[in-house]
PDB file of N, CA and C in Angstrom:
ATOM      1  N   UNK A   1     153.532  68.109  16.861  1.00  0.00           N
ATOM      2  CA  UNK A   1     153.035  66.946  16.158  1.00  0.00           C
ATOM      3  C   UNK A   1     154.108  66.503  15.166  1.00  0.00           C
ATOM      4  N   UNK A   2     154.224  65.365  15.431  1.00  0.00           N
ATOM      5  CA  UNK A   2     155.678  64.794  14.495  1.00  0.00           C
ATOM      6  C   UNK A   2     154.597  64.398  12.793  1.00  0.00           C
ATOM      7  N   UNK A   3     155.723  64.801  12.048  1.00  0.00           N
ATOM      8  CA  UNK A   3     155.547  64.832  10.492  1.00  0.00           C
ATOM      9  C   UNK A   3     155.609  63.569   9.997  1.00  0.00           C
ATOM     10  N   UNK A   4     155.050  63.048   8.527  1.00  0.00           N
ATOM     11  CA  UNK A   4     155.571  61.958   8.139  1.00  0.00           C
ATOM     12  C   UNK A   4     157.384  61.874   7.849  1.00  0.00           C
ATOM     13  N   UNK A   5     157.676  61.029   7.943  1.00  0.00           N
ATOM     14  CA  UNK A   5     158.705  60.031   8.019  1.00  0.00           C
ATOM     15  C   UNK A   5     159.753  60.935   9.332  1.00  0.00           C
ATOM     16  N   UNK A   6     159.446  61.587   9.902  1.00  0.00           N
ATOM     17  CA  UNK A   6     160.312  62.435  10.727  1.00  0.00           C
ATOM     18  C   UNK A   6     161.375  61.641  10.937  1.00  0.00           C
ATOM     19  N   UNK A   7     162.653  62.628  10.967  1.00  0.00           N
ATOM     20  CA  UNK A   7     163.775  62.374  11.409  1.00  0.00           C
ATOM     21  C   UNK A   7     164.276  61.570   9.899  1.00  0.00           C
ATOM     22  N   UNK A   8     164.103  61.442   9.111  1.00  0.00           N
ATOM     23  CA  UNK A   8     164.311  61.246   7.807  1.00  0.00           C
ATOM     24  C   UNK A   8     164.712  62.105   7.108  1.00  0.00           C
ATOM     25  N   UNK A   9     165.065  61.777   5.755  1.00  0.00           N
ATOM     26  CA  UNK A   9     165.672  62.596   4.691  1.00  0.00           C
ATOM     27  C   UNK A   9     164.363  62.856   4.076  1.00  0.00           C
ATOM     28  N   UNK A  10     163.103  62.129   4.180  1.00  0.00           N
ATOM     29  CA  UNK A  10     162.560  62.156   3.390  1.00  0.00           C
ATOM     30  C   UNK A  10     160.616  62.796   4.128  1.00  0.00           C
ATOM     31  N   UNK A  11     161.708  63.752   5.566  1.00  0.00           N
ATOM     32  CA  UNK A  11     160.610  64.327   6.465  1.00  0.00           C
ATOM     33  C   UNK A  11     159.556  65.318   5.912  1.00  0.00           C
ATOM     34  N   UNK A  12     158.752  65.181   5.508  1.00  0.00           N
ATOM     35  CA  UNK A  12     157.731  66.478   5.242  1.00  0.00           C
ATOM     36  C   UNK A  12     156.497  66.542   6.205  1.00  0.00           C
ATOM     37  N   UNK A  13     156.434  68.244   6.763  1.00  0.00           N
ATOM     38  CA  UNK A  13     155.536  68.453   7.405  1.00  0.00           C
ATOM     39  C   UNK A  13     154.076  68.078   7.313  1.00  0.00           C
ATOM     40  N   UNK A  14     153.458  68.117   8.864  1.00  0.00           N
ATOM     41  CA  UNK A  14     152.042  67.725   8.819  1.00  0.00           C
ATOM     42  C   UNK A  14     151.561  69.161   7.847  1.00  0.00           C
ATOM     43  N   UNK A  15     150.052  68.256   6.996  1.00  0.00           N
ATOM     44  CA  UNK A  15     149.745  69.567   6.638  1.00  0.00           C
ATOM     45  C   UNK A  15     148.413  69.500   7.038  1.00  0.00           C
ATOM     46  N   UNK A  16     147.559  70.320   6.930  1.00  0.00           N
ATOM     47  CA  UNK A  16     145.788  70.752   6.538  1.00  0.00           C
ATOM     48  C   UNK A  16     145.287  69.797   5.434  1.00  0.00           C
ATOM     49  N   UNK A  17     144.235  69.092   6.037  1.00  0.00           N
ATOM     50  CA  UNK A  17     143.464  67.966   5.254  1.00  0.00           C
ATOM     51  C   UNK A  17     142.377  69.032   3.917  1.00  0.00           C
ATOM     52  N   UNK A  18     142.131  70.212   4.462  1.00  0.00           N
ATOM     53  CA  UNK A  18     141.319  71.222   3.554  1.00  0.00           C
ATOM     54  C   UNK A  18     142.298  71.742   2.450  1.00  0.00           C
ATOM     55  N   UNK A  19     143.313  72.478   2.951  1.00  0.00           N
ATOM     56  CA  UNK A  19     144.145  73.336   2.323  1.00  0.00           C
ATOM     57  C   UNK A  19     145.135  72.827   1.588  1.00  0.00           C
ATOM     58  N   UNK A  20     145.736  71.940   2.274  1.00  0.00           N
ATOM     59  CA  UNK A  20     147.316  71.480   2.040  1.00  0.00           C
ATOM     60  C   UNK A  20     148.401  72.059   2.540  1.00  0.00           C
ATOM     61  N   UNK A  21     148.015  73.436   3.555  1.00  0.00           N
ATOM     62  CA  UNK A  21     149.901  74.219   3.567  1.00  0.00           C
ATOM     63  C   UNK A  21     149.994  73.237   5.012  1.00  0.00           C
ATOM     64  N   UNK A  22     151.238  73.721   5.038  1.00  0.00           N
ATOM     65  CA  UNK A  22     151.413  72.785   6.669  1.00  0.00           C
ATOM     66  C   UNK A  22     150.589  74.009   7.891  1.00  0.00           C
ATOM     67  N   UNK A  23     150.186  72.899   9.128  1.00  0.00           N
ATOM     68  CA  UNK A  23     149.420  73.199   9.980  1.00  0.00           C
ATOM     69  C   UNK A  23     150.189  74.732  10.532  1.00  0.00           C
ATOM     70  N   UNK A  24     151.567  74.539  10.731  1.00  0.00           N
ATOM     71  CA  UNK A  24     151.490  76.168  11.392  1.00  0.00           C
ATOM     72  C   UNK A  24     151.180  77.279  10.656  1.00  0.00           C
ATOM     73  N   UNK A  25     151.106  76.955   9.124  1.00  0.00           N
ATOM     74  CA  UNK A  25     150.656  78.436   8.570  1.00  0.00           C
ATOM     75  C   UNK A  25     149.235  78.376   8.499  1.00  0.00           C
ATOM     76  N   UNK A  26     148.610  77.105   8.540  1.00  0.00           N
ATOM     77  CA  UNK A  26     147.053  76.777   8.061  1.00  0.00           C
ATOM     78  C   UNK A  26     145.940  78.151   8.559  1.00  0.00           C
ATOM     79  N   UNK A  27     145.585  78.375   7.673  1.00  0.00           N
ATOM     80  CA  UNK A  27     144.346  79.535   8.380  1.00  0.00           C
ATOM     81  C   UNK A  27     142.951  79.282   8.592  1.00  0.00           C
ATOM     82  N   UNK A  28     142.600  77.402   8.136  1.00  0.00           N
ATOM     83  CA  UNK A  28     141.534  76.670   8.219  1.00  0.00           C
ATOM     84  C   UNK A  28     140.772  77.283   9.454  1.00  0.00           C
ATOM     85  N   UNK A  29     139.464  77.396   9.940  1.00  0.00           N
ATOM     86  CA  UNK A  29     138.732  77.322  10.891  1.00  0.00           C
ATOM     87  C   UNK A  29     139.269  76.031  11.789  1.00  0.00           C
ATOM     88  N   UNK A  30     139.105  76.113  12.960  1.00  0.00           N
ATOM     89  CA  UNK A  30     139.521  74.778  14.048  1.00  0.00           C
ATOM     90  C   UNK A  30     139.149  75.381  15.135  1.00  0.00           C
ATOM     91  N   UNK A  31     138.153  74.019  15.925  1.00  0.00           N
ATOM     92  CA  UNK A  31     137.515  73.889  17.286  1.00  0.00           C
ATOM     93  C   UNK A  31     139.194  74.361  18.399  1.00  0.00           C
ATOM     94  N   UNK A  32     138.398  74.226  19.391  1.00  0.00           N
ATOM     95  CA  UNK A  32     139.637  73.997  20.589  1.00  0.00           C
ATOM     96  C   UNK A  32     140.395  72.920  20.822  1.00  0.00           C
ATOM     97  N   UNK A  33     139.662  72.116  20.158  1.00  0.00           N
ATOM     98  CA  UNK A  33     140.434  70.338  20.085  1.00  0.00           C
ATOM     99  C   UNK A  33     141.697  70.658  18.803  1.00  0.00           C
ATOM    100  N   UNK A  34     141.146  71.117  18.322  1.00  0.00           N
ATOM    101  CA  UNK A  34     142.346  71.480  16.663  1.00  0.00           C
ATOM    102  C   UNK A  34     141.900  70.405  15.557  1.00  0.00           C
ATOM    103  N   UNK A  35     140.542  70.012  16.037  1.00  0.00           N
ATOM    104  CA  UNK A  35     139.829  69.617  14.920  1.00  0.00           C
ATOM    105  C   UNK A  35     139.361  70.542  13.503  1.00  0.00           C
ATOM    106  N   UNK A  36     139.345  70.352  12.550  1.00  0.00           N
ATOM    107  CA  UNK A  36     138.439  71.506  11.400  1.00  0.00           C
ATOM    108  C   UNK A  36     136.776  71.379  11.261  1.00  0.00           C
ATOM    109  N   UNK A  37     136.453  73.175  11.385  1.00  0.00           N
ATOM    110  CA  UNK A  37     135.322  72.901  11.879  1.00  0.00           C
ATOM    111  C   UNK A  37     134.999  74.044  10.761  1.00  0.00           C
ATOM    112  N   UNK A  38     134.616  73.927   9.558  1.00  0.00           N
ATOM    113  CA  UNK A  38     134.676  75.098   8.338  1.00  0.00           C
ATOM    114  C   UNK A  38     132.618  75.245   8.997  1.00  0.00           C
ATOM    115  N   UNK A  39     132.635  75.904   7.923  1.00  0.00           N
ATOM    116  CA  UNK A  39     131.334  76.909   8.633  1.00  0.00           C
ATOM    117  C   UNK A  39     129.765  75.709   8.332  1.00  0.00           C
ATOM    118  N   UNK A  40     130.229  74.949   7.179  1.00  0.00           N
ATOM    119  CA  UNK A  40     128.906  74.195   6.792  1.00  0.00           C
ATOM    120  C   UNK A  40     128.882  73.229   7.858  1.00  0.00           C
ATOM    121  N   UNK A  41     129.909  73.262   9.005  1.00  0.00           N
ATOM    122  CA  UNK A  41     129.189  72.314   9.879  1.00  0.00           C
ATOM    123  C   UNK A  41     129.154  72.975  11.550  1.00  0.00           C
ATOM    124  N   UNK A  42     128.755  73.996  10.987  1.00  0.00           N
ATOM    125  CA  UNK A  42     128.258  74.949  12.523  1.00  0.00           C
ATOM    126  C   UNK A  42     126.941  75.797  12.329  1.00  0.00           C
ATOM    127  N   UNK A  43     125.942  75.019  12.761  1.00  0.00           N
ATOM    128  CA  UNK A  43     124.737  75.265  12.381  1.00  0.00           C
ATOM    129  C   UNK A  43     124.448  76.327  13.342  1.00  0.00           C
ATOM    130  N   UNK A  44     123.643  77.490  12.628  1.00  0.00           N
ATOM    131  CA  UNK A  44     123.786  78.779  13.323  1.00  0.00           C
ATOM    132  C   UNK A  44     122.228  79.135  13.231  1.00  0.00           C
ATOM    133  N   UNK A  45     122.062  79.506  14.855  1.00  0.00           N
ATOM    134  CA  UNK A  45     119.953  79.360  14.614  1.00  0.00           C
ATOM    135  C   UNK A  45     120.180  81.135  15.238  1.00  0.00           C
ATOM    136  N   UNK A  46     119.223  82.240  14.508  1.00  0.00           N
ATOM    137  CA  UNK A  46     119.104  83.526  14.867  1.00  0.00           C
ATOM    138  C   UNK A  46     117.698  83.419  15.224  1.00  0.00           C
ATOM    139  N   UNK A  47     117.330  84.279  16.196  1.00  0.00           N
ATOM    140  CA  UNK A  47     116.434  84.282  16.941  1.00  0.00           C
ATOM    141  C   UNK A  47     116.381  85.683  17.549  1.00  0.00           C
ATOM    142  N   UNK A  48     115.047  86.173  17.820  1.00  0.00           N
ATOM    143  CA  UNK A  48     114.463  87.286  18.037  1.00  0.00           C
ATOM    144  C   UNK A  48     114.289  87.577  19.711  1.00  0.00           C
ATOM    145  N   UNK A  49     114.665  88.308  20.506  1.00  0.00           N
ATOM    146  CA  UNK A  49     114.371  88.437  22.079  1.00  0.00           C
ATOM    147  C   UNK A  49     114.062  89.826  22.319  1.00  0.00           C
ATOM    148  N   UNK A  50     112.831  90.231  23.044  1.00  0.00           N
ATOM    149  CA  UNK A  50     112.527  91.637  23.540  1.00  0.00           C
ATOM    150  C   UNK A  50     113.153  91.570  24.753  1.00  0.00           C
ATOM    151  N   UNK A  51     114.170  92.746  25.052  1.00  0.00           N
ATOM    152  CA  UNK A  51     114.857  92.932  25.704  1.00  0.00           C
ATOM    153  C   UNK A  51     114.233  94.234  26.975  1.00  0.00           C
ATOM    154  N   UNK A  52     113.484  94.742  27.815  1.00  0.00           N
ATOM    155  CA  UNK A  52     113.550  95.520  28.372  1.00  0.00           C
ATOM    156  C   UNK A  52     112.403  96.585  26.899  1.00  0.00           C
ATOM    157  N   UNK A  53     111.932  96.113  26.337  1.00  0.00           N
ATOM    158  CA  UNK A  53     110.856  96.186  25.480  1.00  0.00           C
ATOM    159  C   UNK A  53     111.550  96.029  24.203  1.00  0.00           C
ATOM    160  N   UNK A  54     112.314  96.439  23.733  1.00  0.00           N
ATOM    161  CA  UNK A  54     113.116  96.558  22.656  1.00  0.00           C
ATOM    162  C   UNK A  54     113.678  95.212  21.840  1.00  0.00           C
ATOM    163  N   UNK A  55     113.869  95.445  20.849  1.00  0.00           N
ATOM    164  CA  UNK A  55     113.973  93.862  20.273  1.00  0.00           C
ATOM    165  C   UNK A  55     115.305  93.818  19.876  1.00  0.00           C
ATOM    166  N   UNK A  56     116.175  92.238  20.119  1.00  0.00           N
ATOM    167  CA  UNK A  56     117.077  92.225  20.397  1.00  0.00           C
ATOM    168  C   UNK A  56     117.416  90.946  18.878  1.00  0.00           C
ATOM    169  N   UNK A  57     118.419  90.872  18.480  1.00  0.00           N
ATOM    170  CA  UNK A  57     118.661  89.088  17.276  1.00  0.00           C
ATOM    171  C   UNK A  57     119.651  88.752  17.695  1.00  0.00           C
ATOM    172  N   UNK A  58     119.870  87.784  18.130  1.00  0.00           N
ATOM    173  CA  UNK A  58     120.544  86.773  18.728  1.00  0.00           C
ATOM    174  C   UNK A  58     121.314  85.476  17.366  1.00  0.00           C
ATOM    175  N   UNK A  59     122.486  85.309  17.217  1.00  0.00           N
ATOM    176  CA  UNK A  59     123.034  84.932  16.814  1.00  0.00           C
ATOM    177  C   UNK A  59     123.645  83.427  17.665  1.00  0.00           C
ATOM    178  N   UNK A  60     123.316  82.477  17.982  1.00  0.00           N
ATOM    179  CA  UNK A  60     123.719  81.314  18.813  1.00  0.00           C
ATOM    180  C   UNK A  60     124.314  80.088  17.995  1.00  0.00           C
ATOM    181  N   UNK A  61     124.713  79.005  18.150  1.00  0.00           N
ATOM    182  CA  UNK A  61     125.386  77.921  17.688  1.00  0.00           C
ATOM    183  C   UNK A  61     126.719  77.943  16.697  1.00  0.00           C
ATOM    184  N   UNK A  62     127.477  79.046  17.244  1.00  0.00           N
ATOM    185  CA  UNK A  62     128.743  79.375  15.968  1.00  0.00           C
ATOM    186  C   UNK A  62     129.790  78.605  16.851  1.00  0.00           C
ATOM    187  N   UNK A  63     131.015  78.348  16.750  1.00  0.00           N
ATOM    188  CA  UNK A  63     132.139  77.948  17.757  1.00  0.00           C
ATOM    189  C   UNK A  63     132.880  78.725  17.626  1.00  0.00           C
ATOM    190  N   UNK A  64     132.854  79.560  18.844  1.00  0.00           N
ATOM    191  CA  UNK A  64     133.950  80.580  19.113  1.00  0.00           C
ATOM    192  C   UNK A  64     135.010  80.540  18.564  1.00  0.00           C
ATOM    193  N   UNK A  65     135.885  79.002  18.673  1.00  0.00           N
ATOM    194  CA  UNK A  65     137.344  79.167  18.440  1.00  0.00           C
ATOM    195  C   UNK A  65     137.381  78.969  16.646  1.00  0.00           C
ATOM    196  N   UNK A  66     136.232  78.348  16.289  1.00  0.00           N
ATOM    197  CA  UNK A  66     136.449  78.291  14.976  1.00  0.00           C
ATOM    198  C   UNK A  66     136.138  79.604  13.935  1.00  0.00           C
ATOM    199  N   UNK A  67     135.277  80.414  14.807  1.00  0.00           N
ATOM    200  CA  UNK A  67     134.576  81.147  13.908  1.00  0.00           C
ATOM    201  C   UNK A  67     135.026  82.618  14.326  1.00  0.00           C
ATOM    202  N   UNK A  68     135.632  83.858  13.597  1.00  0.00           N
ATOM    203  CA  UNK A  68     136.037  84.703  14.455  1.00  0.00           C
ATOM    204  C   UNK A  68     134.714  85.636  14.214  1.00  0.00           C
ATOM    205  N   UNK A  69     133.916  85.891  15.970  1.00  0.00           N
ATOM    206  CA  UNK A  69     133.550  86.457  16.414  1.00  0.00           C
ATOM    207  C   UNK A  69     133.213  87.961  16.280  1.00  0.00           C
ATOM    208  N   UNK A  70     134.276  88.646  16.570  1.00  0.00           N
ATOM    209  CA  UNK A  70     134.599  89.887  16.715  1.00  0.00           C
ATOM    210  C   UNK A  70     134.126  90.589  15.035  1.00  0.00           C
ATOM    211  N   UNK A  71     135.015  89.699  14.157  1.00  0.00           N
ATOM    212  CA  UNK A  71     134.900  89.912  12.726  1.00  0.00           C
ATOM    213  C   UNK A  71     133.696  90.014  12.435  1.00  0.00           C
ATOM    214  N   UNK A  72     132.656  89.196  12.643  1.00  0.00           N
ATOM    215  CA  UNK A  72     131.587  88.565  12.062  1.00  0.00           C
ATOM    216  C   UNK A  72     130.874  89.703  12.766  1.00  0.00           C
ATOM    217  N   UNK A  73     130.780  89.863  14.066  1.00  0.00           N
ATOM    218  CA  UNK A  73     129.965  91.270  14.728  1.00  0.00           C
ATOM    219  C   UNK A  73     129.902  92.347  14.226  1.00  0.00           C
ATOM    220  N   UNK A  74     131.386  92.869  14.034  1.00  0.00           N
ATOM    221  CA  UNK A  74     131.490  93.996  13.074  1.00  0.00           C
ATOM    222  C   UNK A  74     130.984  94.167  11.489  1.00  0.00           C
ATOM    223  N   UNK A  75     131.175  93.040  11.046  1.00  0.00           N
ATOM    224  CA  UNK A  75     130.812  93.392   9.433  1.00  0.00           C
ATOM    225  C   UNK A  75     129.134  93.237   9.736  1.00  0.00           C
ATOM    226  N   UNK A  76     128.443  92.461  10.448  1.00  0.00           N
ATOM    227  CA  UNK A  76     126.921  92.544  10.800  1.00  0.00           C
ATOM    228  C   UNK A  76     126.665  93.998  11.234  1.00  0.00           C
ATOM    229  N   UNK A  77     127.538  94.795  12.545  1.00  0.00           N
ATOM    230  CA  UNK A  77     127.110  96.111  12.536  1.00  0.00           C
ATOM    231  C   UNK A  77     126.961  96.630  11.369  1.00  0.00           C
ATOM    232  N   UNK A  78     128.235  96.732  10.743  1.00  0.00           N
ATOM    233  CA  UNK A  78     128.375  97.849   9.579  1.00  0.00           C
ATOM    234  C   UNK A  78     127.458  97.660   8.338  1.00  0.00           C
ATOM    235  N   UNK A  79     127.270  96.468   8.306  1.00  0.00           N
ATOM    236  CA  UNK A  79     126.052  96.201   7.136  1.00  0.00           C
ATOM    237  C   UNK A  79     124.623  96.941   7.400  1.00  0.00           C
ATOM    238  N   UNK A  80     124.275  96.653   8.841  1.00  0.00           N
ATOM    239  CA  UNK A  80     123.066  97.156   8.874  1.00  0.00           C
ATOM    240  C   UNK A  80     122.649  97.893   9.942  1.00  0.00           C
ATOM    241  N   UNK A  81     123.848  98.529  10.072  1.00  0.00           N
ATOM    242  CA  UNK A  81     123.993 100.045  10.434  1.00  0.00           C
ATOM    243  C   UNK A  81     123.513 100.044  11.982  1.00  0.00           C
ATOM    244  N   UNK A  82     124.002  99.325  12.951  1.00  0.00           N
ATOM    245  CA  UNK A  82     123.337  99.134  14.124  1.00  0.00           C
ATOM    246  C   UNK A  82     124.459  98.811  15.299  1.00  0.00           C
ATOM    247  N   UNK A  83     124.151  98.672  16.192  1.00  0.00           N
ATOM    248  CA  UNK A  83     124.744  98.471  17.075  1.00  0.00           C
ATOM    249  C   UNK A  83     124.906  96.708  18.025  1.00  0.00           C
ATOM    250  N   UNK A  84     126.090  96.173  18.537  1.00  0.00           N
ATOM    251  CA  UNK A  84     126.059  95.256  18.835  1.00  0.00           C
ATOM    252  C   UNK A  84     126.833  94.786  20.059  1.00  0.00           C
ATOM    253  N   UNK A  85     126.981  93.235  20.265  1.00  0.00           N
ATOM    254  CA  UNK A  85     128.133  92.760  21.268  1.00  0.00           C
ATOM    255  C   UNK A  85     127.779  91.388  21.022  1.00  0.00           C
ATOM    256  N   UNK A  86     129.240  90.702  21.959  1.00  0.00           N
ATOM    257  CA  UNK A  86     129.162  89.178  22.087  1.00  0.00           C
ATOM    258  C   UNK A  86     129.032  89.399  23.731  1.00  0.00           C
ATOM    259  N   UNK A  87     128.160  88.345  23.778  1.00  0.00           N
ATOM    260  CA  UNK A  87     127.475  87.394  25.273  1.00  0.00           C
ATOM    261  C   UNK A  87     127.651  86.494  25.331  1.00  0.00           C
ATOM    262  N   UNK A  88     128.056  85.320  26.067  1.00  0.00           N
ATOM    263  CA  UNK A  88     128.508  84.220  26.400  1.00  0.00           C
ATOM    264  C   UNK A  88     128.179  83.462  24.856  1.00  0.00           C
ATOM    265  N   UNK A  89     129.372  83.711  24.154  1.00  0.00           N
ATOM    266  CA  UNK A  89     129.558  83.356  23.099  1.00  0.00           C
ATOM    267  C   UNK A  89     128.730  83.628  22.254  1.00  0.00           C
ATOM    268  N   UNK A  90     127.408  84.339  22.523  1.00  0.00           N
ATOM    269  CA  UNK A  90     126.446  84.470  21.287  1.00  0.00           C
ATOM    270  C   UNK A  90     126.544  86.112  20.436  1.00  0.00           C
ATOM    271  N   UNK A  91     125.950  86.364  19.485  1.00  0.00           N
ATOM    272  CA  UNK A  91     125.921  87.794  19.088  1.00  0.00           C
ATOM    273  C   UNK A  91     125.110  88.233  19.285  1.00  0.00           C
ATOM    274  N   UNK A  92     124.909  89.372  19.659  1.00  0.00           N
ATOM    275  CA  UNK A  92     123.683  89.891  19.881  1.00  0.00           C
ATOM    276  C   UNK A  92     123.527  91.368  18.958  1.00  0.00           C
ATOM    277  N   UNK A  93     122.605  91.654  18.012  1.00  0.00           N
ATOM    278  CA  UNK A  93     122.578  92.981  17.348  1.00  0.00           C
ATOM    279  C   UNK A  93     121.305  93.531  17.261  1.00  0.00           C
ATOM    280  N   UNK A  94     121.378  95.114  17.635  1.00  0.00           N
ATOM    281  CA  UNK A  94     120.438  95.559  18.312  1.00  0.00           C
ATOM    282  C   UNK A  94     119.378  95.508  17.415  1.00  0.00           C
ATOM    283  N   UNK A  95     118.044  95.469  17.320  1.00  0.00           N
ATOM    284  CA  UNK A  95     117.211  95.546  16.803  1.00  0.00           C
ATOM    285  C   UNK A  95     116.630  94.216  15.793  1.00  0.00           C
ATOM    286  N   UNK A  96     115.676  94.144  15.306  1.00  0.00           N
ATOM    287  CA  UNK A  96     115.062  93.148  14.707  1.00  0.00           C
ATOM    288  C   UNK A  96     115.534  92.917  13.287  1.00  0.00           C
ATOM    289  N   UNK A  97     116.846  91.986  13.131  1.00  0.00           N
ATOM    290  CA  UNK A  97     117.341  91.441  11.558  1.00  0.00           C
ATOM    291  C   UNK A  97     117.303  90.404  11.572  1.00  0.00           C
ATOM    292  N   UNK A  98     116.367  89.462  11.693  1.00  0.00           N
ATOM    293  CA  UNK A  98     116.661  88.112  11.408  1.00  0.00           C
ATOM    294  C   UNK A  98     117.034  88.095   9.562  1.00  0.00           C
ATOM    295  N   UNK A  99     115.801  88.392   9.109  1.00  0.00           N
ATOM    296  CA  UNK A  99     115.613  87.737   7.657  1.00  0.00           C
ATOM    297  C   UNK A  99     117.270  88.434   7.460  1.00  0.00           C
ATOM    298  N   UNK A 100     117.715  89.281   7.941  1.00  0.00           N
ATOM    299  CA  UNK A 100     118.765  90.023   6.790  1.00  0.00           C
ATOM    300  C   UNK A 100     120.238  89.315   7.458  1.00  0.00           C
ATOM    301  N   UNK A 101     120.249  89.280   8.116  1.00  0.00           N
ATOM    302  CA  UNK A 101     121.154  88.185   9.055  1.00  0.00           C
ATOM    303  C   UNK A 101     121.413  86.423   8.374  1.00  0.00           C
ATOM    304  N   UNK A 102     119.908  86.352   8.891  1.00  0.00           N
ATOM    305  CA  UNK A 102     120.029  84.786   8.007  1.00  0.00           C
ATOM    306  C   UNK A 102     120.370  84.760   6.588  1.00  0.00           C
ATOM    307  N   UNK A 103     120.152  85.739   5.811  1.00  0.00           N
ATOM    308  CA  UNK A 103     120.546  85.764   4.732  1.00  0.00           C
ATOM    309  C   UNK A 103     122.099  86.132   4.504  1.00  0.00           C
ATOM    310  N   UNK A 104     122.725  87.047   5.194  1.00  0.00           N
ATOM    311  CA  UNK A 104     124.303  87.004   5.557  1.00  0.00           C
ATOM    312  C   UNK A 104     124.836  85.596   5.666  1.00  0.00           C
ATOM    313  N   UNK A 105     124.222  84.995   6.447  1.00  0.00           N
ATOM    314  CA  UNK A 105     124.954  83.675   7.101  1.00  0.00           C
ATOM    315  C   UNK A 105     125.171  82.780   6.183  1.00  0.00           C
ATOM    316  N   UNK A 106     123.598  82.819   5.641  1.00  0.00           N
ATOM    317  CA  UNK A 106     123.682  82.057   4.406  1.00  0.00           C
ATOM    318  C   UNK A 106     124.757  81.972   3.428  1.00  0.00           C
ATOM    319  N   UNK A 107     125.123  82.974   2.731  1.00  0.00           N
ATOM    320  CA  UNK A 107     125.791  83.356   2.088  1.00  0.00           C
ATOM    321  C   UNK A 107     127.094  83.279   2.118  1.00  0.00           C
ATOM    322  N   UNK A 108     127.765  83.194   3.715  1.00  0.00           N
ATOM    323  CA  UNK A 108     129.007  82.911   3.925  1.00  0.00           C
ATOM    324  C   UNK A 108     129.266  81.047   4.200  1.00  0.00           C
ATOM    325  N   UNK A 109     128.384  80.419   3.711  1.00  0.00           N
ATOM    326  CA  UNK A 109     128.190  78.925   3.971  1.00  0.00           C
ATOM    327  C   UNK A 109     127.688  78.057   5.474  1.00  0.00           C
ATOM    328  N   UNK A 110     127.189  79.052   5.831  1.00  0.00           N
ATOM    329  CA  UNK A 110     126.517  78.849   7.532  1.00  0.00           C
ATOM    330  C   UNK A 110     125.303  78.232   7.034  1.00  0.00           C
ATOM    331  N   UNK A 111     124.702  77.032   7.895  1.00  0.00           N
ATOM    332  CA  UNK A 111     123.543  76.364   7.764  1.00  0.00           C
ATOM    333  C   UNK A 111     122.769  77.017   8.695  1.00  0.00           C
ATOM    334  N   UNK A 112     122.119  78.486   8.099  1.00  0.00           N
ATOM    335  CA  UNK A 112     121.733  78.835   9.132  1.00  0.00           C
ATOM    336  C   UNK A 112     119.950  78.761   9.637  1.00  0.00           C
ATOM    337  N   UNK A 113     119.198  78.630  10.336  1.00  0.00           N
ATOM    338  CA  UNK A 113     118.061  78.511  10.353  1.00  0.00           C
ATOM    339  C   UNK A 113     117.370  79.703  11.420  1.00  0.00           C
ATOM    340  N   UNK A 114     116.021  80.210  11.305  1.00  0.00           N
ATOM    341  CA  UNK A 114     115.653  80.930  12.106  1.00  0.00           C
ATOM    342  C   UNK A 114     115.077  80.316  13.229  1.00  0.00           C
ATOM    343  N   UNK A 115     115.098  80.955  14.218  1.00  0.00           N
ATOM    344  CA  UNK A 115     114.428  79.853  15.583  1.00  0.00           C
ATOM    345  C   UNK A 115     113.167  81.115  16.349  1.00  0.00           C
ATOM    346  N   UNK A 116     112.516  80.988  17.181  1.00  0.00           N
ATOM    347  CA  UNK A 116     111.568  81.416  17.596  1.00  0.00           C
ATOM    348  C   UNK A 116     110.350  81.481  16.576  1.00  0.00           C
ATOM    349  N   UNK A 117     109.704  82.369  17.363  1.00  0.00           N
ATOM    350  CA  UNK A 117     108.465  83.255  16.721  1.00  0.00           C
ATOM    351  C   UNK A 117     108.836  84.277  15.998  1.00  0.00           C
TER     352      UNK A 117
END
């Protein structure tokens, strides 16, 4: 992506509309488009599923590329001491945490809402 005044004396890099550093160091959240997609606008609905009898919380509406995944799974295990995985993009952690979940999410600026029963 060409910079303002490129090829000038007076060239300075593109930067981050959030941050300000220039885009290759930027550590902003961003879709797959390389749009910015910070967390208050990835509305995140947790929801409850019996799995094979067992109850399952489901984590759905995050964007993969914006939101790291892996991270977010792990600090949810380790908080509440359980076991987990990602499924076609969703989280899944074993046992019944909504309220304590939604309240995580909350907290990290996720609009998050509960869904089911």
């Amino acid at each position: 992506m060409a910079g303002l005044f490129d090829g000038t004396n007076l060239q300075r890099p593109v930067t981050c509309e959030l941050c300000g550093t220039p885009l290759e160091r930027c550590k902003c959240p961003r879709n797959t488009a390389g749009k910015l997609t910070p967390p208050k606008l990835q509305l995140a609905r947790v929801r409850r599923e019996k799995r094979r009898g067992k109850l399952v919380t489901v984590i759905a509406g995050l964007d993969p590329a914006a939101t790291d995944l892996p991270a977010l799974l792990k600090e949810l295990r380790t908080t509440l001491g359980t076991g987990g995985t990602i499924a076609q993009n969703e989280i899944e952690v074993q046992g019944d945490h909504r309220e304590k979940i939604l309240a995580n999410l909350i907290a990290k600026g996720y609009p998050a809402k509960g869904s089911g029963g």
